[in-house]
C-alpha atoms as a PDB file:
ATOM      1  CA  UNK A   1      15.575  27.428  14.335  1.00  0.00           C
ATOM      2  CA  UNK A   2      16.622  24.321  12.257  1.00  0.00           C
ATOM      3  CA  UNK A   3      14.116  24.500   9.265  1.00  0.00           C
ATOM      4  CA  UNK A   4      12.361  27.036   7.813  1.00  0.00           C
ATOM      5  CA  UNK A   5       9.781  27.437   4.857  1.00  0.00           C
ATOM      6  CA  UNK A   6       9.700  29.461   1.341  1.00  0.00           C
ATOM      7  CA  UNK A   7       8.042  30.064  -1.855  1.00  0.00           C
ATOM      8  CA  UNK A   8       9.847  27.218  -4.219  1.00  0.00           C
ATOM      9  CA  UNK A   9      11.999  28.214  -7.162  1.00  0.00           C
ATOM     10  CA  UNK A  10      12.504  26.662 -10.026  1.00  0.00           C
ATOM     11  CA  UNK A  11      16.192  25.591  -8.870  1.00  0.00           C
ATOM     12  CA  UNK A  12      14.354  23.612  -6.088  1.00  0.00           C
ATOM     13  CA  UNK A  13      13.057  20.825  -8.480  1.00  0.00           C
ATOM     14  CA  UNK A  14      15.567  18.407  -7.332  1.00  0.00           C
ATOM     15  CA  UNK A  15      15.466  18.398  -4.140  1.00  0.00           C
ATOM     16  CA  UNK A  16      11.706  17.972  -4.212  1.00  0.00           C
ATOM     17  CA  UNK A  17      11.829  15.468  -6.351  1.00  0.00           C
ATOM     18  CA  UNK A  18      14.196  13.232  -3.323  1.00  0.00           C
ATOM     19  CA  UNK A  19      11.720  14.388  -1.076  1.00  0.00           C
ATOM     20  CA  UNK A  20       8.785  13.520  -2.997  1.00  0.00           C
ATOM     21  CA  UNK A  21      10.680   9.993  -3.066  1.00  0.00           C
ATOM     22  CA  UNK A  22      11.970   9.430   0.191  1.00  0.00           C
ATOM     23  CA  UNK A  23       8.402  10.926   1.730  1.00  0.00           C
ATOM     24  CA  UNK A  24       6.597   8.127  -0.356  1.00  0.00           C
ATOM     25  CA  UNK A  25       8.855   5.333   0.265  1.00  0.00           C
ATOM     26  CA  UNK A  26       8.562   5.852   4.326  1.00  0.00           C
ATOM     27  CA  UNK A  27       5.083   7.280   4.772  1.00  0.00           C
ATOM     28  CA  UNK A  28       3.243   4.542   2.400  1.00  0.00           C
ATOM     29  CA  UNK A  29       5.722   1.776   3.442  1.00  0.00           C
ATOM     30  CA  UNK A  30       3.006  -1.076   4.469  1.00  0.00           C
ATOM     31  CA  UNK A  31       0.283   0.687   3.474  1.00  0.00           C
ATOM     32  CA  UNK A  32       1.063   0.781  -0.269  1.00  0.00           C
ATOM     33  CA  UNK A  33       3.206  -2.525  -1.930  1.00  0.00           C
ATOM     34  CA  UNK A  34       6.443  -2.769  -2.127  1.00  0.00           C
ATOM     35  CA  UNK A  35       6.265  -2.687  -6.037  1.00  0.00           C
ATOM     36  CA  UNK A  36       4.672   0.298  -6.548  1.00  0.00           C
ATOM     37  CA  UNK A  37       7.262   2.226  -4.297  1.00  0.00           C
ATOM     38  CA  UNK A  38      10.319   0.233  -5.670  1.00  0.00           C
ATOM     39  CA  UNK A  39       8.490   2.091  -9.361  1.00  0.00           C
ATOM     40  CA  UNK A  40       8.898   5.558  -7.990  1.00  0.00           C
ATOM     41  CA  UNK A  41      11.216   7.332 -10.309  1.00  0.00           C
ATOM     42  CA  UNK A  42      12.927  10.299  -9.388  1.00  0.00           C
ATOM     43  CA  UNK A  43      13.666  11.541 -12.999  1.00  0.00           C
ATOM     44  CA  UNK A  44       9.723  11.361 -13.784  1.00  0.00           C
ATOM     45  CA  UNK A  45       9.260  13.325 -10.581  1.00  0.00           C
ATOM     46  CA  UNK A  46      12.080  15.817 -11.464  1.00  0.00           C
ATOM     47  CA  UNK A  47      10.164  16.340 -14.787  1.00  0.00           C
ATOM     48  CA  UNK A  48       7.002  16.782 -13.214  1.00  0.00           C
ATOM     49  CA  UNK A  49       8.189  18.952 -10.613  1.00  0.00           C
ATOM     50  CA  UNK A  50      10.062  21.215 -13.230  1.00  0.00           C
ATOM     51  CA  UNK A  51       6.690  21.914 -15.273  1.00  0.00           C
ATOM     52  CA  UNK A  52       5.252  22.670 -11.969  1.00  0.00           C
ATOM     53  CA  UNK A  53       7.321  25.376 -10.656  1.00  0.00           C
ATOM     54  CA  UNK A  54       7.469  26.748 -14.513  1.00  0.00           C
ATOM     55  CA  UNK A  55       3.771  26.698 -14.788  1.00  0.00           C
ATOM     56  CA  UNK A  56       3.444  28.771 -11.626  1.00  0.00           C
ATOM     57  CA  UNK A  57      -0.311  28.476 -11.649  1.00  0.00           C
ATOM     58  CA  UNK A  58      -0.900  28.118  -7.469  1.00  0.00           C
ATOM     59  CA  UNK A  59       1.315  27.978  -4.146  1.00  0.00           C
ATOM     60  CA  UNK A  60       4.161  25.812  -4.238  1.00  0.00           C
ATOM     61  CA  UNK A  61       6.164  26.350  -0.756  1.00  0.00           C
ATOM     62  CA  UNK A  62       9.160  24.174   0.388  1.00  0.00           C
ATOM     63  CA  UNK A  63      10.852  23.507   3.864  1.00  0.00           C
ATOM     64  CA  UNK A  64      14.153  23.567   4.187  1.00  0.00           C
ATOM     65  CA  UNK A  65      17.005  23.244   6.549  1.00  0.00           C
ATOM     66  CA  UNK A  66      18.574  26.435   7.644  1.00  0.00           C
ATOM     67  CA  UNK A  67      22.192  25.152   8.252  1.00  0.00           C
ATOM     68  CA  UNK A  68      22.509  22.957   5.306  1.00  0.00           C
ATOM     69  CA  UNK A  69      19.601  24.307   3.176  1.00  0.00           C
ATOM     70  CA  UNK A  70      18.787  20.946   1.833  1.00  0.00           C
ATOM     71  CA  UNK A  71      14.583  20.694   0.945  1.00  0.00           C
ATOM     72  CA  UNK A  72      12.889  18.623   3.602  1.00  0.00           C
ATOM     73  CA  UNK A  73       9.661  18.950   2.603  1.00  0.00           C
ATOM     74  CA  UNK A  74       7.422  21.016   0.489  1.00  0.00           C
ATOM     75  CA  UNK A  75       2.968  21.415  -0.521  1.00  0.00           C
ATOM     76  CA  UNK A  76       1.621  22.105  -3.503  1.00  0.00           C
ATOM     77  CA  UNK A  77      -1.860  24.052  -3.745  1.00  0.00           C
ATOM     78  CA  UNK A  78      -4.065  25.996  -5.510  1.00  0.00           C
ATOM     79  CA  UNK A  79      -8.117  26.016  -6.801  1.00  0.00           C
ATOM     80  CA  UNK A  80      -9.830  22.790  -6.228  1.00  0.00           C
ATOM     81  CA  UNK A  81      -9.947  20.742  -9.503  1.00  0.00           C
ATOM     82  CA  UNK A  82     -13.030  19.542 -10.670  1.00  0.00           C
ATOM     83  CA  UNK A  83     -14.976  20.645  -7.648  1.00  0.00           C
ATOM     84  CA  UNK A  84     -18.530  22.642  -8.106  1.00  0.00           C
ATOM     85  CA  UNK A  85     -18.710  24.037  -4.449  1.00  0.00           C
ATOM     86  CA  UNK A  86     -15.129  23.656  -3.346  1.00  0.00           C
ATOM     87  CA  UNK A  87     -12.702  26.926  -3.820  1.00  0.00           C
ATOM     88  CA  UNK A  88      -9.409  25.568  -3.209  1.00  0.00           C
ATOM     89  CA  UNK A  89      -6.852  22.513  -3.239  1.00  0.00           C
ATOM     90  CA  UNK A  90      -4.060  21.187  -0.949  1.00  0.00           C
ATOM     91  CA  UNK A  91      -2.375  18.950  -3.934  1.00  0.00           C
ATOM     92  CA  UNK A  92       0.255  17.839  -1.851  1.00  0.00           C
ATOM     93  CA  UNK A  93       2.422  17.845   1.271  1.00  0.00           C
ATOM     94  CA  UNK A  94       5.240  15.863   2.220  1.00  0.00           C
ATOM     95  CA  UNK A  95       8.538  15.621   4.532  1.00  0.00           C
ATOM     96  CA  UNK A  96      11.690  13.891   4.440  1.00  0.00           C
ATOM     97  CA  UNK A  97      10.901  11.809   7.962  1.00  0.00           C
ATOM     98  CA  UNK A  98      13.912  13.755   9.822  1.00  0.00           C
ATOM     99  CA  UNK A  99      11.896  16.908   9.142  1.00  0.00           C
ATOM    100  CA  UNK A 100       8.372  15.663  10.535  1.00  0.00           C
ATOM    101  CA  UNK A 101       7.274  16.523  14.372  1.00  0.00           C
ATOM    102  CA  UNK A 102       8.890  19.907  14.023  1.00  0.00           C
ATOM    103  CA  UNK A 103       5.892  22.007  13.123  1.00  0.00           C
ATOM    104  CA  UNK A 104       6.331  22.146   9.350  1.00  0.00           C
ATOM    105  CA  UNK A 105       3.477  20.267   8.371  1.00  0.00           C
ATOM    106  CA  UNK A 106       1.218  22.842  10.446  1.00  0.00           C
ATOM    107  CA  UNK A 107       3.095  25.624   9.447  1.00  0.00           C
ATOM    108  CA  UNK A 108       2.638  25.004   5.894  1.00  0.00           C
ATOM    109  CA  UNK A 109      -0.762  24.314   5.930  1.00  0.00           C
ATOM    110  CA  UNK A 110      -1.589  27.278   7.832  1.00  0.00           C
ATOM    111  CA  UNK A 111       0.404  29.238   5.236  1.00  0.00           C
ATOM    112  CA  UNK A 112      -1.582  27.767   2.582  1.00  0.00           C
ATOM    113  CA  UNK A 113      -4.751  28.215   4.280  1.00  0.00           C
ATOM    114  CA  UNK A 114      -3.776  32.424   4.267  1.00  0.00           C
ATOM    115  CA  UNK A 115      -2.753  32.551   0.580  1.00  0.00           C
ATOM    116  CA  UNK A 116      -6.357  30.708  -0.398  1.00  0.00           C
ATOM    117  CA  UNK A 117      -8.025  33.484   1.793  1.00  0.00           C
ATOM    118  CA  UNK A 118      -6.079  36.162   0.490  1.00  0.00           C
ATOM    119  CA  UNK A 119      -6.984  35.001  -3.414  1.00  0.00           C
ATOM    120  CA  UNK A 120     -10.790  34.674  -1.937  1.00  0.00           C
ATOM    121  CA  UNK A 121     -10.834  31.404  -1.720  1.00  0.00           C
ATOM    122  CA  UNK A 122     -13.452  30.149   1.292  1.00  0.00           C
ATOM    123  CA  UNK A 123     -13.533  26.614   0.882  1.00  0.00           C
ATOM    124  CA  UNK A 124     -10.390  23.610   0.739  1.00  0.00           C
ATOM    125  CA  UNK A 125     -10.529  20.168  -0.008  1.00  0.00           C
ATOM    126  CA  UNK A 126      -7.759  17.615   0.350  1.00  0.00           C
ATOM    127  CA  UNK A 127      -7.732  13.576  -0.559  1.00  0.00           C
ATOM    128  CA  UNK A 128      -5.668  11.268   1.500  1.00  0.00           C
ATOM    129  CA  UNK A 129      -5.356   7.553   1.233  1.00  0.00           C
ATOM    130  CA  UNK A 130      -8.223   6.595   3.700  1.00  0.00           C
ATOM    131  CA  UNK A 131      -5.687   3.870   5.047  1.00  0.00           C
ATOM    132  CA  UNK A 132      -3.057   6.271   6.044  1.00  0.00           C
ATOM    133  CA  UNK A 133      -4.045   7.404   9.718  1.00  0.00           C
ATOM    134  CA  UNK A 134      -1.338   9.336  10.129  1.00  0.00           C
ATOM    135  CA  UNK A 135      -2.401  11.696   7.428  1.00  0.00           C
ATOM    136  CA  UNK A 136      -6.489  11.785   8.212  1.00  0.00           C
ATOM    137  CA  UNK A 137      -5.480  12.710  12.083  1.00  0.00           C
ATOM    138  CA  UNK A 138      -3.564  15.736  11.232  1.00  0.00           C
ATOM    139  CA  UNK A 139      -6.378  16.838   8.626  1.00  0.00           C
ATOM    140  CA  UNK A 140      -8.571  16.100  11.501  1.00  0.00           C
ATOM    141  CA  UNK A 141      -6.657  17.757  14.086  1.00  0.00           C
ATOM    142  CA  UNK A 142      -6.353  21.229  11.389  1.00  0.00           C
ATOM    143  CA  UNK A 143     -10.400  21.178  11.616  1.00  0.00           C
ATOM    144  CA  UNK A 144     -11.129  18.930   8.132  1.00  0.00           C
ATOM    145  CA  UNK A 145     -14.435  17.454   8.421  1.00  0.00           C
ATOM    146  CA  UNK A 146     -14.132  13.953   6.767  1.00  0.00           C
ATOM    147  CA  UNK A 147     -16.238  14.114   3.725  1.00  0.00           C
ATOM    148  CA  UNK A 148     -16.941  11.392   0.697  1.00  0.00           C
ATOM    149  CA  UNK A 149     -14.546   8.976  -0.575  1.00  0.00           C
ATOM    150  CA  UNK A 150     -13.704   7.912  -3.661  1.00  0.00           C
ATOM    151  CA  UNK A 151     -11.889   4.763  -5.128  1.00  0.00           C
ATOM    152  CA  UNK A 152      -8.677   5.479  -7.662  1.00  0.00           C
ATOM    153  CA  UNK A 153      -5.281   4.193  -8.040  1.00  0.00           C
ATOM    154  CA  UNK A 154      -1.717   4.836  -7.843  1.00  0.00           C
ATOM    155  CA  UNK A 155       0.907   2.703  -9.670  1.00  0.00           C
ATOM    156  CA  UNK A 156      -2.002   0.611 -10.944  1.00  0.00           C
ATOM    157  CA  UNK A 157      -2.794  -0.427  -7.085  1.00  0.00           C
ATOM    158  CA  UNK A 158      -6.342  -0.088  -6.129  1.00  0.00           C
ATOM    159  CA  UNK A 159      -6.754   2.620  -3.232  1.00  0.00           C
ATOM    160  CA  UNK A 160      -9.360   4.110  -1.305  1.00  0.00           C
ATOM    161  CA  UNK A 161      -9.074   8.339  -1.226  1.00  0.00           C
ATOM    162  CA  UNK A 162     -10.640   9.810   1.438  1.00  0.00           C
ATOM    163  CA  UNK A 163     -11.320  13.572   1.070  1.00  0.00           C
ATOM    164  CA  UNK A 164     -11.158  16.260   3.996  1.00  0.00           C
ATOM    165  CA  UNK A 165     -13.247  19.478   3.188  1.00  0.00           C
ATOM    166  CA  UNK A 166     -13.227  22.691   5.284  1.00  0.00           C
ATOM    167  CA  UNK A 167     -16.527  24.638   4.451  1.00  0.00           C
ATOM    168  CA  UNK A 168     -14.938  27.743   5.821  1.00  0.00           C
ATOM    169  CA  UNK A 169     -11.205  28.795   5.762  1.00  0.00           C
END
């Protein structure tokens, strides 16, 4: 087996933080500008990360290689934010690009799908950008029904989000 996934620890901030980086600076490459990805900072991300894992207020999992242990990827989740009939959030979920078409992403989502069931959670949303096809065929492939849309920004770039909902865990 070359990677493998855990619960994150605080000593794991780092190494999401490069992830959270590198992830961004592949995966939105032509589908976000240049500027905002040359912005990403890793310190910010380190910061943000740290108060994360201290806060310890939902699932934060990480994938990892087993020979090296380096972090290739990790998702954050937990209940849905400001949604009336929704129980539960994916946040995030991203991989280094080495670590992608291995499983992971499935893996982790399924994991996340059992600790929202466990914590009664029966409902999941996630947003995507709605010009990242990548991203909306694996929701759509893990049984997310495409739902509303809404518009928003990221680095002060205009975006389209599109969200996936699952009714049902």
């Amino acid at each position: 087996m070359r990677f493998a996934i855990r619960e994150a620890t605080l000593a794991d901030a780092a190494g999401i933080a490069h992830v959270h980086e590198r992830s961004w600076q592949v995966s939105y490459h032509g589908i976000l500008p240049a500027s905002v990805l040359d912005k990403i900072d890793v310190g910010q991300r380190l910061a943000s990360r740290e108060r994360i894992l201290r806060a310890r207020a939902g699932l934060n999992l990480v994938a990892y290689d087993c020979t090296h242990g380096d972090i290739v990827g990790f998702c954050d989740a937990g209940r849905a934010r400001g949604e009336a009939h929704i129980d539960g959030e994916v946040y995030a979920i991203y991989f280094a690009h080495h670590a992608k078409r291995h499983g992971l992403g499935t893996e982790m989502f399924e994991r996340t799908r059992d600790w929202m069931e466990a914590r009664g959670m029966r409902s999941m949303i996630v947003w995507v950008l709605a010009n990242n096809p990548h991203a909306r065929r694996f929701y759509e492939v893990a049984g997310g029904r495409a739902d509303r849309t809404k518009q928003s920004q990221v680095g002060g770039f205009p975006v389209i989000e599109q969200a996936y909902v699952w009714d049902r865990i």
